[in-house]
Structure formats: C-alpha cells, structure tokens
Protein backbone atom coordinates (compact mmCIF):
# COMPACT_ATOMS: atom_id res chain seq x y z
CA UNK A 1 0.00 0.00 0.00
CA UNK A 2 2.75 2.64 0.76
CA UNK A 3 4.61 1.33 -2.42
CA UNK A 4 1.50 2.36 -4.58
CA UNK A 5 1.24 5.17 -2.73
CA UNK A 6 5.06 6.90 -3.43
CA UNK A 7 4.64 5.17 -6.81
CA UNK A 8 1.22 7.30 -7.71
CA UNK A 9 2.88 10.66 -5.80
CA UNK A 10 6.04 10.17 -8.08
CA UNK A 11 4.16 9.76 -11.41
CA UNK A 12 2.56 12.63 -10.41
CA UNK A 13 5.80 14.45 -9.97
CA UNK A 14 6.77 13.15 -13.39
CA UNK A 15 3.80 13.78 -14.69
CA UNK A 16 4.70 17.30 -13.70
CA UNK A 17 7.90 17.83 -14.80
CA UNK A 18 7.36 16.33 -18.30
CA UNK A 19 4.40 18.87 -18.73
CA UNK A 20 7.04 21.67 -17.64
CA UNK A 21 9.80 20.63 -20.28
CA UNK A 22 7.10 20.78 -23.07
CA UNK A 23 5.56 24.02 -22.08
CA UNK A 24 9.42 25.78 -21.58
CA UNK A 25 10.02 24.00 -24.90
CA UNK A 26 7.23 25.26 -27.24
CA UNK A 27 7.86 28.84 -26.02
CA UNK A 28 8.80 31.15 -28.77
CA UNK A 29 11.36 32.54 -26.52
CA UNK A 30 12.96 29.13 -25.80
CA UNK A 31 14.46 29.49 -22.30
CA UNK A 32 17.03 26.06 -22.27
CA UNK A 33 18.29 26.19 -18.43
CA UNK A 34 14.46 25.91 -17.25
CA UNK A 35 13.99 23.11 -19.87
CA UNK A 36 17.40 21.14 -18.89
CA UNK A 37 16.07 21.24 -15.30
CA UNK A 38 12.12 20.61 -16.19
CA UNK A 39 14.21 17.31 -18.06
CA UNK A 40 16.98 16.55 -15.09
CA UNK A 41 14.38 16.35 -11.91
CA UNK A 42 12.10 14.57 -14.26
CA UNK A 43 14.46 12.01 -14.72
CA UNK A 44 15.43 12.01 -10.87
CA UNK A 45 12.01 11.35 -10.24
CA UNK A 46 11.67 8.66 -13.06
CA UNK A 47 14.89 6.95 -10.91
CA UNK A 48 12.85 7.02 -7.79
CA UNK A 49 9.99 5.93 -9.33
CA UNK A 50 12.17 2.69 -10.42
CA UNK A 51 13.47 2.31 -6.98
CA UNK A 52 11.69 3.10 -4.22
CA UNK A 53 8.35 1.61 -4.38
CA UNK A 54 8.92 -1.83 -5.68
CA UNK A 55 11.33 -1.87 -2.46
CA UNK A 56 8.95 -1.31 -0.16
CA UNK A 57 7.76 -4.46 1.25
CA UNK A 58 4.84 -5.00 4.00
CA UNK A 59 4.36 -7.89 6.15
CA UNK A 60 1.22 -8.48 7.26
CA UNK A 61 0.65 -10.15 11.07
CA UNK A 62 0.69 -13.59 11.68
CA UNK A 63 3.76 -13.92 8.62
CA UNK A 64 6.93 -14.08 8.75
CA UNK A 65 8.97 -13.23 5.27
CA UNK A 66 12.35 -14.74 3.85
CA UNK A 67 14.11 -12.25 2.28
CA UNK A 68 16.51 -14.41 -0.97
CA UNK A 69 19.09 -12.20 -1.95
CA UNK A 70 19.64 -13.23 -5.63
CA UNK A 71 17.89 -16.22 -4.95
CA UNK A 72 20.08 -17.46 -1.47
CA UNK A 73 18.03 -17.19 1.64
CA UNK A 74 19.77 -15.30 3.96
CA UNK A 75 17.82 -12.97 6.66
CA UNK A 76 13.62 -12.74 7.65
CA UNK A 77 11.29 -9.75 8.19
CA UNK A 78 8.60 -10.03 11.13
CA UNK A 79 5.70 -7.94 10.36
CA UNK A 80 5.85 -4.46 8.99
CA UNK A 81 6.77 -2.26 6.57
CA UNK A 82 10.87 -3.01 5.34
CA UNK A 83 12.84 -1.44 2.59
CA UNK A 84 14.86 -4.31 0.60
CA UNK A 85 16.13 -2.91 -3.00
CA UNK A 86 13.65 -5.27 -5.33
CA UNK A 87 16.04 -6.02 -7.98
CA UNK A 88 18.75 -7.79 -5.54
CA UNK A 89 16.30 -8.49 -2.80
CA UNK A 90 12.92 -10.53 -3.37
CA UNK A 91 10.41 -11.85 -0.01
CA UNK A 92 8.77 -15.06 0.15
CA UNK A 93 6.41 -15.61 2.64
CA UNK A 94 5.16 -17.72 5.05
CA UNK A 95 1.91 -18.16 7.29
CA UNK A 96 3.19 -18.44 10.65
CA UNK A 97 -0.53 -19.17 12.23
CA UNK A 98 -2.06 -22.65 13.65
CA UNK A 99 -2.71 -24.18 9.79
CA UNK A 100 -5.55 -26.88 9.38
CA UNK A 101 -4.66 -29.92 6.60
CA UNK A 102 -7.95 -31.85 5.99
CA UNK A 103 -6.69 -35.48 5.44
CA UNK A 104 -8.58 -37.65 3.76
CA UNK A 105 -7.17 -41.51 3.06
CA UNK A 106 -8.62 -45.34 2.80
CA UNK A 107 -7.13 -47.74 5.48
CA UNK A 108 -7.53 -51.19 6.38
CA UNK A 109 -7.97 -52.29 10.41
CA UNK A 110 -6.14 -56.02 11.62
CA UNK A 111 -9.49 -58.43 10.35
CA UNK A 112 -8.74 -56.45 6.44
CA UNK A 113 -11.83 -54.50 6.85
CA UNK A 114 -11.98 -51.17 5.02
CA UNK A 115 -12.29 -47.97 5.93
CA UNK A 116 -12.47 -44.22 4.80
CA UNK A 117 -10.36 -42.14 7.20
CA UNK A 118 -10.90 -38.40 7.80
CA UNK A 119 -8.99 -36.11 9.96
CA UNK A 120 -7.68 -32.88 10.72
CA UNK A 121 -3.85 -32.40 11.63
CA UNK A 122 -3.48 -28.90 12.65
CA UNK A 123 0.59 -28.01 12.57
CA UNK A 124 1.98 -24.46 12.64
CA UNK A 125 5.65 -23.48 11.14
CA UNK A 126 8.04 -21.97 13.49
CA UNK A 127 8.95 -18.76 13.00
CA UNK A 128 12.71 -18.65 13.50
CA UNK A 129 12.91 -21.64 11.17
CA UNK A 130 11.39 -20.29 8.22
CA UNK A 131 14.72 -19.68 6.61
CA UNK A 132 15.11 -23.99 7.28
CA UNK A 133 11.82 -24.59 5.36
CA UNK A 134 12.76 -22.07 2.77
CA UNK A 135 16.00 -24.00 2.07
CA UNK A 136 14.72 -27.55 2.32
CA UNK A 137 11.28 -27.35 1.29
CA UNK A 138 11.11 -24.02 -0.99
CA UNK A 139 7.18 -23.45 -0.42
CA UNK A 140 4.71 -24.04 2.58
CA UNK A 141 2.59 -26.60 -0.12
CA UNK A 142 5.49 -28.74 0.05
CA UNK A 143 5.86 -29.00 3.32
CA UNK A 144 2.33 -29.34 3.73
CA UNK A 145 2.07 -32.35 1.39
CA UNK A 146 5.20 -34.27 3.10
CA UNK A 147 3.18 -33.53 6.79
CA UNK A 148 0.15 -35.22 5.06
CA UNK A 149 2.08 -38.26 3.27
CA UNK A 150 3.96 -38.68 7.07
CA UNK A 151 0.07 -38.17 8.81
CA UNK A 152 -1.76 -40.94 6.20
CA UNK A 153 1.15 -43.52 6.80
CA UNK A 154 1.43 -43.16 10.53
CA UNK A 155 -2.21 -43.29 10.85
CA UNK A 156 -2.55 -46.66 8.82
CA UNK A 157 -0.06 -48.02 11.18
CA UNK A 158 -1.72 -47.40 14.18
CA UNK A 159 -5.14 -48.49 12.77
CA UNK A 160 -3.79 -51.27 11.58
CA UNK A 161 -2.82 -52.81 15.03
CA UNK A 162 -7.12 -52.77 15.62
CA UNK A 163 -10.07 -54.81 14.77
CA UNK A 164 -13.00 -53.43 13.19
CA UNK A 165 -14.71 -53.25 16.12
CA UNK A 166 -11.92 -52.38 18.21
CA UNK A 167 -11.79 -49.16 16.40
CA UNK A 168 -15.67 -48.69 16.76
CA UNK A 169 -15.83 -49.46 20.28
CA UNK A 170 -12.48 -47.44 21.73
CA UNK A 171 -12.25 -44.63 19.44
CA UNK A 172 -12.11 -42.28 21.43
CA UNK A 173 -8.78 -44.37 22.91
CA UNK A 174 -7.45 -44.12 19.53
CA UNK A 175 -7.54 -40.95 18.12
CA UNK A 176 -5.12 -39.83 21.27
CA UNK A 177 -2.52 -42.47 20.33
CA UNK A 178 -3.12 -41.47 16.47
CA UNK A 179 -1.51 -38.35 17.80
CA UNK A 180 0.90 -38.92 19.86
CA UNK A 181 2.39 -40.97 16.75
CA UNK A 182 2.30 -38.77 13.97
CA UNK A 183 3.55 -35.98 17.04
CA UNK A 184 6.66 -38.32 16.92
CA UNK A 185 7.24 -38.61 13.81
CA UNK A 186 7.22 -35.26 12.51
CA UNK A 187 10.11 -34.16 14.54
CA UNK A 188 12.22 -31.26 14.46
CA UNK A 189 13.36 -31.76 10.64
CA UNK A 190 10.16 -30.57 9.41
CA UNK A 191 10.35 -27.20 11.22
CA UNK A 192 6.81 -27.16 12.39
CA UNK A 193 5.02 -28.07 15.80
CA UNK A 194 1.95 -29.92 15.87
CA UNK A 195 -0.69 -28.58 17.72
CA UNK A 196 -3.88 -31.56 16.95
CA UNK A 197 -4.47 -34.59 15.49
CA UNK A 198 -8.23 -35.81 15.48
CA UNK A 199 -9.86 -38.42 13.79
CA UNK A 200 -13.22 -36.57 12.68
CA UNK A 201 -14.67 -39.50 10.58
CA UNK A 202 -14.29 -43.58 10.31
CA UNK A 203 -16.72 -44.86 7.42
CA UNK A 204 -16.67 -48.87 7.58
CA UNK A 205 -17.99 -50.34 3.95
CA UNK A 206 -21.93 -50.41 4.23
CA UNK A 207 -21.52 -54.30 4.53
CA UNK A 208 -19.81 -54.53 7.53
CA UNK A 209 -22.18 -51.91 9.10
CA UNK A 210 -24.97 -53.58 8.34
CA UNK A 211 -23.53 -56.48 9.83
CA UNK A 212 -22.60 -54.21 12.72
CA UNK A 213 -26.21 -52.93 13.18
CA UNK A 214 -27.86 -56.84 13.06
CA UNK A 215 -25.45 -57.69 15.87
CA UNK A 216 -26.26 -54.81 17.94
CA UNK A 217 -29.71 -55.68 17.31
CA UNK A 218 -29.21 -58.89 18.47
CA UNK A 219 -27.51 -57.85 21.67
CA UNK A 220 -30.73 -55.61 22.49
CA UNK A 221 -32.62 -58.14 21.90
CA UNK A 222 -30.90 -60.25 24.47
CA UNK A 223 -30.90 -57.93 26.67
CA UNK A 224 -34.47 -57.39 26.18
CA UNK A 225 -34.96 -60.67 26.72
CA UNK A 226 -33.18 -61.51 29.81
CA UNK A 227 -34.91 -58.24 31.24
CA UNK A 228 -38.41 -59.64 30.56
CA UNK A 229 -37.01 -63.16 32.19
CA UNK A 230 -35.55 -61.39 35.06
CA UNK A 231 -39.16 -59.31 35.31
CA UNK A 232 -40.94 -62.87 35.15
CA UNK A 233 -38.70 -64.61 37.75
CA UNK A 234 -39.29 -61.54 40.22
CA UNK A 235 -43.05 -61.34 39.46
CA UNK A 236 -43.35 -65.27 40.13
CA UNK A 237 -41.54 -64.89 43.54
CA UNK A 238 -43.71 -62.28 44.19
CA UNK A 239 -46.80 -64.45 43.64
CA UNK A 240 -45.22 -67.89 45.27
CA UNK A 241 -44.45 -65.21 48.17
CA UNK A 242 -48.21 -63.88 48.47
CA UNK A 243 -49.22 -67.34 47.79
CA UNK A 244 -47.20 -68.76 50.41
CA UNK A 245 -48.20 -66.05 53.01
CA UNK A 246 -52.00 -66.78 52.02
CA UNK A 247 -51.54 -70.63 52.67
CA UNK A 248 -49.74 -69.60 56.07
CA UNK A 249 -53.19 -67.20 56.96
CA UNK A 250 -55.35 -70.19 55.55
CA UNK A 251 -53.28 -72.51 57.74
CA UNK A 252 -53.48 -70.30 60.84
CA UNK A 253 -56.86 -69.41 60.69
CA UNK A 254 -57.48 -73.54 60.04
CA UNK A 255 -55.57 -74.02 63.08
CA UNK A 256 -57.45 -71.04 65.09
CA UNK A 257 -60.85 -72.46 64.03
CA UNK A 258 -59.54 -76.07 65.19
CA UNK A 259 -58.24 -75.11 68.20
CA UNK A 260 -61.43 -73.13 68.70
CA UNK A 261 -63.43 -76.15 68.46
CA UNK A 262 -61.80 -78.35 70.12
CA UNK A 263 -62.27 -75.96 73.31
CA UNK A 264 -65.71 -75.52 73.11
CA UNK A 265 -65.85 -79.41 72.66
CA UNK A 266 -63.90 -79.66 75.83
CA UNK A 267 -66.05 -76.67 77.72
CA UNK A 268 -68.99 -78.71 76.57
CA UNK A 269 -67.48 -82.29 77.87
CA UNK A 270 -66.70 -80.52 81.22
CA UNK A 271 -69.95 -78.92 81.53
CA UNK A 272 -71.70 -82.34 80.67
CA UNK A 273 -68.87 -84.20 83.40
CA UNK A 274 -70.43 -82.06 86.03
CA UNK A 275 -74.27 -82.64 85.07
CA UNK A 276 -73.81 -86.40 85.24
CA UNK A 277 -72.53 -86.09 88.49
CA UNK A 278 -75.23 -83.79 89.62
CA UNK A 279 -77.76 -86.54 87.96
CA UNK A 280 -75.55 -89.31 89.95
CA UNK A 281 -76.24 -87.86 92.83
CA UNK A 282 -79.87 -86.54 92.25
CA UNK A 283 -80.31 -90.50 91.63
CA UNK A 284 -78.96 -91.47 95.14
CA UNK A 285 -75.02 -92.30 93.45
CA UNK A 286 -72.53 -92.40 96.18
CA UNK A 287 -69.72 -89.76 94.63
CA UNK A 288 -66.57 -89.42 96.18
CA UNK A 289 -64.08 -86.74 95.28
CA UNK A 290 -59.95 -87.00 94.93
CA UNK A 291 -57.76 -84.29 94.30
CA UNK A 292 -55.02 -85.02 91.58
CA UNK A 293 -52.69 -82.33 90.23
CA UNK A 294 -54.75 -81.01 87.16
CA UNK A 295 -58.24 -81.35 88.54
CA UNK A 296 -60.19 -83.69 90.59
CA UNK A 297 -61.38 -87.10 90.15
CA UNK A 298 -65.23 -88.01 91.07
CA UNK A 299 -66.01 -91.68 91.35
CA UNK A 300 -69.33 -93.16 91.26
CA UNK A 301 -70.50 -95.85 92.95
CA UNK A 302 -72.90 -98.46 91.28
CA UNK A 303 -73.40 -100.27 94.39
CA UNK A 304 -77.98 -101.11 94.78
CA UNK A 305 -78.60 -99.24 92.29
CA UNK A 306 -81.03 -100.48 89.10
CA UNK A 307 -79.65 -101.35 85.59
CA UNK A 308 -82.09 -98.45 84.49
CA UNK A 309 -80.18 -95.90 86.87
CA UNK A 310 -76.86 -97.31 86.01
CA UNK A 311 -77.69 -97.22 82.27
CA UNK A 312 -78.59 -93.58 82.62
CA UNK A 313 -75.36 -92.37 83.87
CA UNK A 314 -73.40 -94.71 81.54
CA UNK A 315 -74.84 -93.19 78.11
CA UNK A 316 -73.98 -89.57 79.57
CA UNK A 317 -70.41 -91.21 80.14
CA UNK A 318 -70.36 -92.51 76.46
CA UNK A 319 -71.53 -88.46 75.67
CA UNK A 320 -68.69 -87.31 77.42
CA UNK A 321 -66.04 -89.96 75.96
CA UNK A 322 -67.16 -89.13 72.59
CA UNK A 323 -66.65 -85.40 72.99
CA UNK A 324 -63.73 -86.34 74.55
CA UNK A 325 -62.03 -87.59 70.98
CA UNK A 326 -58.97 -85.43 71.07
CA UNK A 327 -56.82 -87.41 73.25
CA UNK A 328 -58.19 -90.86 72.48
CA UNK A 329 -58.64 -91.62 76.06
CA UNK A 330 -62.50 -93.31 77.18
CA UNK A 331 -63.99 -93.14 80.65
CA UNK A 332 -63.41 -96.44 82.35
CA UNK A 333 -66.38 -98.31 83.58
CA UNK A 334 -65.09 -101.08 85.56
CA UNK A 335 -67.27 -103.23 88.24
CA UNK A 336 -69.99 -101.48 90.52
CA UNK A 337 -68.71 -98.03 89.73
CA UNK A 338 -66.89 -95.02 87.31
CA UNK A 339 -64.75 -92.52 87.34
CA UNK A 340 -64.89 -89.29 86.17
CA UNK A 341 -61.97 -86.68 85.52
CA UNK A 342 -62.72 -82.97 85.37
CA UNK A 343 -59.83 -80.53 85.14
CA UNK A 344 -59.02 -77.46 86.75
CA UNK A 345 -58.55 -75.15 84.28
C-alpha cells in the first residue's frame, strides 16, 4: 500500500515535470536552463519511481517473510513495513498461524476391513525456522504435502494394530494415540510443531455396518430378553411369596378355628362331666371326690342301684367320651362303679 502510494505521488511528480519541459520547450522565446532542469528532476524522479516503491515491502501479522538475496536465503522480516532494494532483494512468505490440513485416506484395520479415514492435523511453522523450510522445502505446499504423506502412513499403522470393532468401540482411545504418533514422527526436521491430530470420521464399507447394526440388534434383543425373564422370575416370587403367606393365613386361621373347636368341645365335655354327676347324685349315686394335680377325680359308685339308673349315667359317660375324641382316652367303667376326671382349668 505505501509502495502504490510513493509510486502514484512520483508519477505525479513526473507527470509534472514532463508537462514543464514541453511548455518551456514550445515557447517562442525558448528558455534552455528551465527546460534542462524541467528534463533533469524529471528524470530524478523517473529513478525514484524505479526504486523506491517496488522496495517497499509489507508484512502483514501472523507472517513471517524470507528475504533471498539473488535467490540465497539469507535474513527474515517479522511484520511491517521493510525497505529491501527489489532487484537484488525478493520476499517469500510464510503463514506463521495454527494451519488446518484436511486429510482424507482409505485404510484397512487387523481383520482387512476397510475404511475411509478423515482427519484434521493442525501443525503451525516456526517462525525462526522459516529460513530452514525455505531451504529444504522451498514453499509451505510442500511441506504441507510431506506432513500429510507422514500423517496418512502413521495413521494406517496405528489403525492397523485394531479390529473393526476395536476401532468402533475405543475410538475415542485411539484418536489420542493417532496423535501422539504422527507428534513423533514429525520431529524437528520438518520445522513445524503440531498442535492436533483428530480423527473426525471412520466410514466402515456399508456391509460390515450392516452387519454391525444386526449384531447390535441382536444384543438388544438379548438384553431385552433376559430383562423380561428377570421381570418374570421376580413377578413369580412375588406371587409364590403372596401365595405362600395366604396358605400360612389359611393354615393359621385352620388351626385357630380347630383349636377353637376343640375348646368348646372340651367346655362342653366338662360342663356335661359335672351334670352327670349332679344326675348321679340326684339319683342317690354315692360320689366321692380326689384331688389329683390337674383337677379332681369323682367316682361313682354303682353299688344297689337299678340297671335303668346305672344305664342312665353310663350313656352320659359314652356323651362325654365321645366329645372327649382329642386325646383318644374313654372313661373307664369297671365293676360297681366309674370314674370321672374334670380338670381345673
């Protein structure tokens, strides 16, 4: 920009000076010392003109320029504005900033399944080494290709090491060592640092990801499948448990309505123990009384007494004994007499 601008003030200055010699020229009354010097600062400015601006070089930010002196690298401008004679002294320059390189190869992982790779390798030159690229690599395209060639090949290699579904399932384990190993191989001799390496894309051939999808399919089905067995198991539990704590109410109220039944059978044979012996006696029976450790024994005595009587107070014995069914035991009836046991409690 300032070149064009001392360039366009200089032509102006020409400009000027030309239009000066004419006029002095055409003058009838020719006047030679104003043309000579119309003629000599025209040409001064005509040298200028030649000089200056096409020396004047800017650098913009974020470059760095090599400045070949007949075509040998030999000294670098930062950015600004330099003045470097342009027929001795010509700038190449180079972009100094993080650079992206989209890469874009095929690879194969360890079971020969193929795969579109994509990724990004960000890299960025260093800036006191651009007179090292200059020399060894000439243009930043160059180097740029080499750092893609050294990225493709050091990828392959590490993919290479994976199955198919290695690389689906640990990707994100991958892409880090992907980068450290294209980090170590472009080392110091390419003049650049490398900032990133990511894998943005694997594409697997539509076969093998259809085969992919089935199996996943599968697996959620399985899964789906155990789930609803798991769910079945639990909800049969759950019913043998209710069931089982039903059958245990059943079998306790069973057991309450037994053992209810069996008392009033046994209120009822006590209650009929003590009317036969109030009939004995009403009848003229001799009862005698003995106190045992659960209740008392009354004992009636047969002794005069008429097979009607007797028969009487035997069929209210036979009452008793059957009522009495729960331990098995009868009332004995032996001789002229009976016994009769009624408990305490």
């Amino acid at each position: 920009m300032i070149g064009a601008i001392v360039a366009f003030v200089l032509a102006v200055l020409i400009g000027l000076c030309v239009f000066g010699a004419v006029i002095f020229h055409g003058r009838k009354r020719y006047n030679k010392k104003l043309f000579t010097v119309c003629v000599a600062v025209g040409a001064a400015f005509a040298l200028v003109f030649l000089i200056v601006p096409f020396s004047i070089h800017t650098v913009d930010t974020g470059e760095v320029a090599v400045v070949k002196h007949l075509g040998e690298a030999r000294a670098t401008r930062a950015a600004g504005t330099h003045f470097d004679f342009w027929l001795t002294e010509t700038y190449q320059r180079y972009d100094v900033k993080v650079q992206n390189l989209e890469v874009h190869t095929a690879a194969y992982s360890k079971d020969a399944q193929t795969m579109d790779i994509q990724m990004t390798v960000q890299y960025q030159v260093r800036a006191d080494k651009v007179i090292d690229v200059a020399n060894r690599y000439g243009t930043l395209s160059t180097l740029e290709n080499r750092i893609t060639s050294v990225s493709i090949e050091k990828t392959k290699s590490v993919l290479s090491q994976y199955s198919a579904m290695q690389i689906i399932e640990t990707r994100a384990e991958i892409s880090p060592e992907v980068e450290e190993t294209v980090k170590s191989a472009i080392d110091e001799n390419y003049f650049v640092d490398i900032v990133a390496v990511v894998l943005t894309n694997i594409d697997f051939s539509d076969k093998f990801e259809q085969t992919v999808e089935d199996k996943m399919i599968a697996e959620q089905e399985k899964l789906k499948a155990e789930y609803e067995k798991e769910k079945a198991i639990i909800e049969a539990e759950k019913e043998l448990e209710v069931a089982k704590l039903e059958a245990e109410a059943n079998i306790a109220r069973a057991e309450g309505d037994a053992e209810a039944v069996r008392v009033r059978a046994e209120a009822e044979a006590n209650a009929l123990k003590v009317k036969s012996i109030e009939v004995a006696r009403m009848l003229g029976f001799t009862i005698t009384e003995t106190e045992v450790e659960d209740g008392i024994i009354y004992a009636i005595d047969f002794t005069g007494k008429s097979a009607e009587e007797i028969q009487l107070i035997q069929d209210y014995l036979k009452y008793i004994a059957y009522l009495e069914k729960w331990d098995g035991k009868l009332p004995e009836v032996m001789g002229d007499g009976a016994n009769i046991f009624i408990p305490l409690g």
